[in-house]
N, C-alpha and C. Protein backbone atom coordinates (compact mmCIF):
# COMPACT_ATOMS: atom_id res chain seq x y z
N UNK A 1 0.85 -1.17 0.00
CA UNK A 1 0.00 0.00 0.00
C UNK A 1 0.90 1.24 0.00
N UNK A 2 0.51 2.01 -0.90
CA UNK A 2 1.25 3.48 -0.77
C UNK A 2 0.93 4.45 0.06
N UNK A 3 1.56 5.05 0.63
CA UNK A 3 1.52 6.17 1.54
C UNK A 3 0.37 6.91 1.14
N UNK A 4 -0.07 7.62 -0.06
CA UNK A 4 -1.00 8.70 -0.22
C UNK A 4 -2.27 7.71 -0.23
N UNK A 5 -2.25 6.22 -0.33
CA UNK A 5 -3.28 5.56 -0.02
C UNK A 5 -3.79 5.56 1.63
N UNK A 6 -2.88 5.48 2.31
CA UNK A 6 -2.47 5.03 3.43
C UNK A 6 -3.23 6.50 3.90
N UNK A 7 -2.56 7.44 3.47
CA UNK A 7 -2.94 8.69 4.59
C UNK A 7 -4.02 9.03 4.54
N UNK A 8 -5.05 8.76 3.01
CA UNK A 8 -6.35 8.90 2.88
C UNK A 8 -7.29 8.25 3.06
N UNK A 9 -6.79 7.08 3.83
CA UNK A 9 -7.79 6.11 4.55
C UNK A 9 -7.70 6.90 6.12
N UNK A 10 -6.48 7.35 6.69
CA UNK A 10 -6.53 7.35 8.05
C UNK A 10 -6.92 9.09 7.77
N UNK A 11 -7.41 9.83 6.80
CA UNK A 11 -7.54 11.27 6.82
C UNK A 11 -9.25 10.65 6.58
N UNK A 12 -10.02 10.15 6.10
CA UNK A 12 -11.28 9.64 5.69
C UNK A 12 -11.83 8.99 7.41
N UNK A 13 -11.22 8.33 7.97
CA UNK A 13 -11.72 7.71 8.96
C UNK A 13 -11.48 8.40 10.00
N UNK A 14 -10.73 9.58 10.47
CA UNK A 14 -10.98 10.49 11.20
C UNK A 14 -11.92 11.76 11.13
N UNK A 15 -12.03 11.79 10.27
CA UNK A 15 -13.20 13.16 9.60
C UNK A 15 -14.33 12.17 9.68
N UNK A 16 -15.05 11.10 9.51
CA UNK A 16 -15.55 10.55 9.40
C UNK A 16 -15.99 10.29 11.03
N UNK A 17 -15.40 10.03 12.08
CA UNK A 17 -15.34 10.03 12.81
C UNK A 17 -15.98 11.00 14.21
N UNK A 18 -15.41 12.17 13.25
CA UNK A 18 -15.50 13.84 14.18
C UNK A 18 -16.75 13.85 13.57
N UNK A 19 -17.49 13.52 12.26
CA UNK A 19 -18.61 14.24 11.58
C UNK A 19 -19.60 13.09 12.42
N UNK A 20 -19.44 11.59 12.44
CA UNK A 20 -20.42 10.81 13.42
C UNK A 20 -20.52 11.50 15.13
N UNK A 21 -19.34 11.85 15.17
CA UNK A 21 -19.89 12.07 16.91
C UNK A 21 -19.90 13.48 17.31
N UNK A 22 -20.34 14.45 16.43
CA UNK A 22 -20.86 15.82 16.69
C UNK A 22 -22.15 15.82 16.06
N UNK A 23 -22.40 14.49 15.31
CA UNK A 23 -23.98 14.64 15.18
C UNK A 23 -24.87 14.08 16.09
N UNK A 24 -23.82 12.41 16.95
CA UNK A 24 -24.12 11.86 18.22
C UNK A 24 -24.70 13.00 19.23
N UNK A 25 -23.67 14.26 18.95
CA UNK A 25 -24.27 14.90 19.97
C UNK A 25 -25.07 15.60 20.19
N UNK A 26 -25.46 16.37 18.44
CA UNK A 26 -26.65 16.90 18.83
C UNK A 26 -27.74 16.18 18.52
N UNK A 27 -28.03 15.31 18.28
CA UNK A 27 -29.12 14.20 18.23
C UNK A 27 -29.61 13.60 19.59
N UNK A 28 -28.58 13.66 20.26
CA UNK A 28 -28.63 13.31 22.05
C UNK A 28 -29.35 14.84 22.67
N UNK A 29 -28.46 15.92 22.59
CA UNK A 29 -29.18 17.11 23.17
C UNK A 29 -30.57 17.39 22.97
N UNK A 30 -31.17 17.62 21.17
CA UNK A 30 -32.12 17.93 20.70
C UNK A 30 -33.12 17.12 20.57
N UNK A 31 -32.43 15.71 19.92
CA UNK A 31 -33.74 14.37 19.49
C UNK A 31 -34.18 13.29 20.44
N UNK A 32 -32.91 13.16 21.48
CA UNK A 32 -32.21 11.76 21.97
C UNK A 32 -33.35 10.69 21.33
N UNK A 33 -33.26 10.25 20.43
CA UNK A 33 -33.81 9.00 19.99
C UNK A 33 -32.79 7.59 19.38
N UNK A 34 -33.29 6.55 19.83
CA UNK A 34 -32.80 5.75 19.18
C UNK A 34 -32.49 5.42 17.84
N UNK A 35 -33.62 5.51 17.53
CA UNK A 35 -34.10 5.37 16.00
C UNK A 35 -33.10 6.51 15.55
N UNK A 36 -33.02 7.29 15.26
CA UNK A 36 -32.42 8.54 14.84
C UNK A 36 -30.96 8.48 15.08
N UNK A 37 -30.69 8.08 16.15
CA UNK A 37 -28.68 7.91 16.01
C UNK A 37 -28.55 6.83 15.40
N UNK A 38 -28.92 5.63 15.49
CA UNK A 38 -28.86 3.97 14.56
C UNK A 38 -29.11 4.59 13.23
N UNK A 39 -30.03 5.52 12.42
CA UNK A 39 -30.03 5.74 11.77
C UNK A 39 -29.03 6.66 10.81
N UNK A 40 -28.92 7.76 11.86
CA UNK A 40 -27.51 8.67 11.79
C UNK A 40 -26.24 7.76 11.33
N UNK A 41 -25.82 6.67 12.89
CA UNK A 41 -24.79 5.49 12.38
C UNK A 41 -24.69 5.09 11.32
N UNK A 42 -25.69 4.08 10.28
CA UNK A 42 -25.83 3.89 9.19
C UNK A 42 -25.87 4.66 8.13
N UNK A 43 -26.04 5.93 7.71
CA UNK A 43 -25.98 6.81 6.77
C UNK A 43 -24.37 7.31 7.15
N UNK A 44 -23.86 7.58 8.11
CA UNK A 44 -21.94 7.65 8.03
C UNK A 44 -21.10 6.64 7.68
N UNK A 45 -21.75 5.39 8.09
CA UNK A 45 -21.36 4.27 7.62
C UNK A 45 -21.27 4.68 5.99
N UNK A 46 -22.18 4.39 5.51
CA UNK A 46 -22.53 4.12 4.26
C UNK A 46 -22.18 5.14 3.49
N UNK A 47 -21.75 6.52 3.89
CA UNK A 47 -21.57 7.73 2.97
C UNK A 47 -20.23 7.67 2.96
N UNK A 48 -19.25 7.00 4.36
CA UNK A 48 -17.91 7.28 4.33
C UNK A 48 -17.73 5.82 2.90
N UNK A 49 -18.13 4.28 3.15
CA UNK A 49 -17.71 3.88 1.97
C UNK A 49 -18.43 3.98 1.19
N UNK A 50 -18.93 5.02 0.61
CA UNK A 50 -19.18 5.49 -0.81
C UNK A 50 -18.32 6.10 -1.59
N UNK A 51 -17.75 7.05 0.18
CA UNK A 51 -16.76 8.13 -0.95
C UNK A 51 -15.74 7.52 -0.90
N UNK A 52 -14.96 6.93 0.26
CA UNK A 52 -13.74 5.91 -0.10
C UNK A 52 -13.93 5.41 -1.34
N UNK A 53 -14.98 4.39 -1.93
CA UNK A 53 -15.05 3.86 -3.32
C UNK A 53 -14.54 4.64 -4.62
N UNK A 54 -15.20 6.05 -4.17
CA UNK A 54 -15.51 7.06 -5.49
C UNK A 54 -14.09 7.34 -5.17
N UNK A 55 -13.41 8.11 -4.12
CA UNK A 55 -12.33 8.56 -4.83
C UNK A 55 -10.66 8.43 -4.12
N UNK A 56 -10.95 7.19 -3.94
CA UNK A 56 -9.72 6.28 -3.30
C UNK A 56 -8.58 6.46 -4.60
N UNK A 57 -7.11 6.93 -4.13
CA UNK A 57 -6.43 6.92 -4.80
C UNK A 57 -6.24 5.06 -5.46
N UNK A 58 -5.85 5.43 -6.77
CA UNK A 58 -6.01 3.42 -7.58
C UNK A 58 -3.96 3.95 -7.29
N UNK A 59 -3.73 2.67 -7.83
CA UNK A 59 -2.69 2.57 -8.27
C UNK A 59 -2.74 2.16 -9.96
N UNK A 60 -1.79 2.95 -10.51
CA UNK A 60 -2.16 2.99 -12.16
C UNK A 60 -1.67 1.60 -12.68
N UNK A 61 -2.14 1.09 -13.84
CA UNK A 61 -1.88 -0.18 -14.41
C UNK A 61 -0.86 0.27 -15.80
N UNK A 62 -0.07 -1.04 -15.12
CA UNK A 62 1.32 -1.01 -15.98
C UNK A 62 0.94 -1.04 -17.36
N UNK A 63 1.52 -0.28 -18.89
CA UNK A 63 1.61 -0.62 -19.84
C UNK A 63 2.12 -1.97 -20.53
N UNK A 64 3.07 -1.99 -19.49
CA UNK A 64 3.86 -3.63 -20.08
C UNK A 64 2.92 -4.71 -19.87
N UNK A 65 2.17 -4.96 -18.65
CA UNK A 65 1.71 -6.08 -18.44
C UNK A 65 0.19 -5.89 -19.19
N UNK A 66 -0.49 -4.65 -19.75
CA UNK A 66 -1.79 -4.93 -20.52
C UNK A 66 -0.95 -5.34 -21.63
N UNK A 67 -0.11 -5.04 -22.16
CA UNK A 67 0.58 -5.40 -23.54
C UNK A 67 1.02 -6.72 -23.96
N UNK A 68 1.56 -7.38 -22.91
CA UNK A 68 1.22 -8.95 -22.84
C UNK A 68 0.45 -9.65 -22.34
N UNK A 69 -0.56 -9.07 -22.11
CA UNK A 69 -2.33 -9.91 -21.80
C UNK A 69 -2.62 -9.76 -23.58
N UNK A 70 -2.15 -8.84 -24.24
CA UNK A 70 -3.65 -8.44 -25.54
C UNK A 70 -2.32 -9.55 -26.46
N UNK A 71 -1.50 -9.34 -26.43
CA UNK A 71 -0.40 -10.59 -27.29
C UNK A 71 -0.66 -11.84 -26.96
N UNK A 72 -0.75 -12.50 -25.44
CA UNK A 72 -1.35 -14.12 -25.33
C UNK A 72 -2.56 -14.06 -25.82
N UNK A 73 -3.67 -13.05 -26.29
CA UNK A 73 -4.72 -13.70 -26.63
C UNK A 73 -4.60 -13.85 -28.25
N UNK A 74 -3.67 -13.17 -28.92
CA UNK A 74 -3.45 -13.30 -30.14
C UNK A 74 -3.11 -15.03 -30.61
């Protein structure tokens, strides 16, 4: 794993983190409901791996090795 991978998982899961438990809190002050933080939980869940998916650094694919995949199928 590369570093700029590396730092944008642990920069994603701390922001991710601070944004779940300052909504913990005002959902506790204003709503306190169950339903509503389980729900809260699941929508951070699900929004942090969305955007991890969308825009996770890739690592780029070698020219050499597509170039001898498209030659063995020849």
């Amino acid at each position: 794993m590369k570093k700029r991978a590396f730092v944008f998982i642990l920069a994603l899961t701390s922001l991710s983190v601070l944004i779940w438990f300052i909504g913990e809190l005002l959902i506790g002050i204003f709503i306190n409901s169950y339903w509503v933080s389980l729900g809260w939980a699941i929508f951070c869940l699900v929004a942090c791996c969305a955007y991890s998916l969308w825009k996770c650094p890739r690592e780029p694919i070698d020219d050499d090795e597509e170039q001898d995949d498209d030659e063995e199928d020849t």
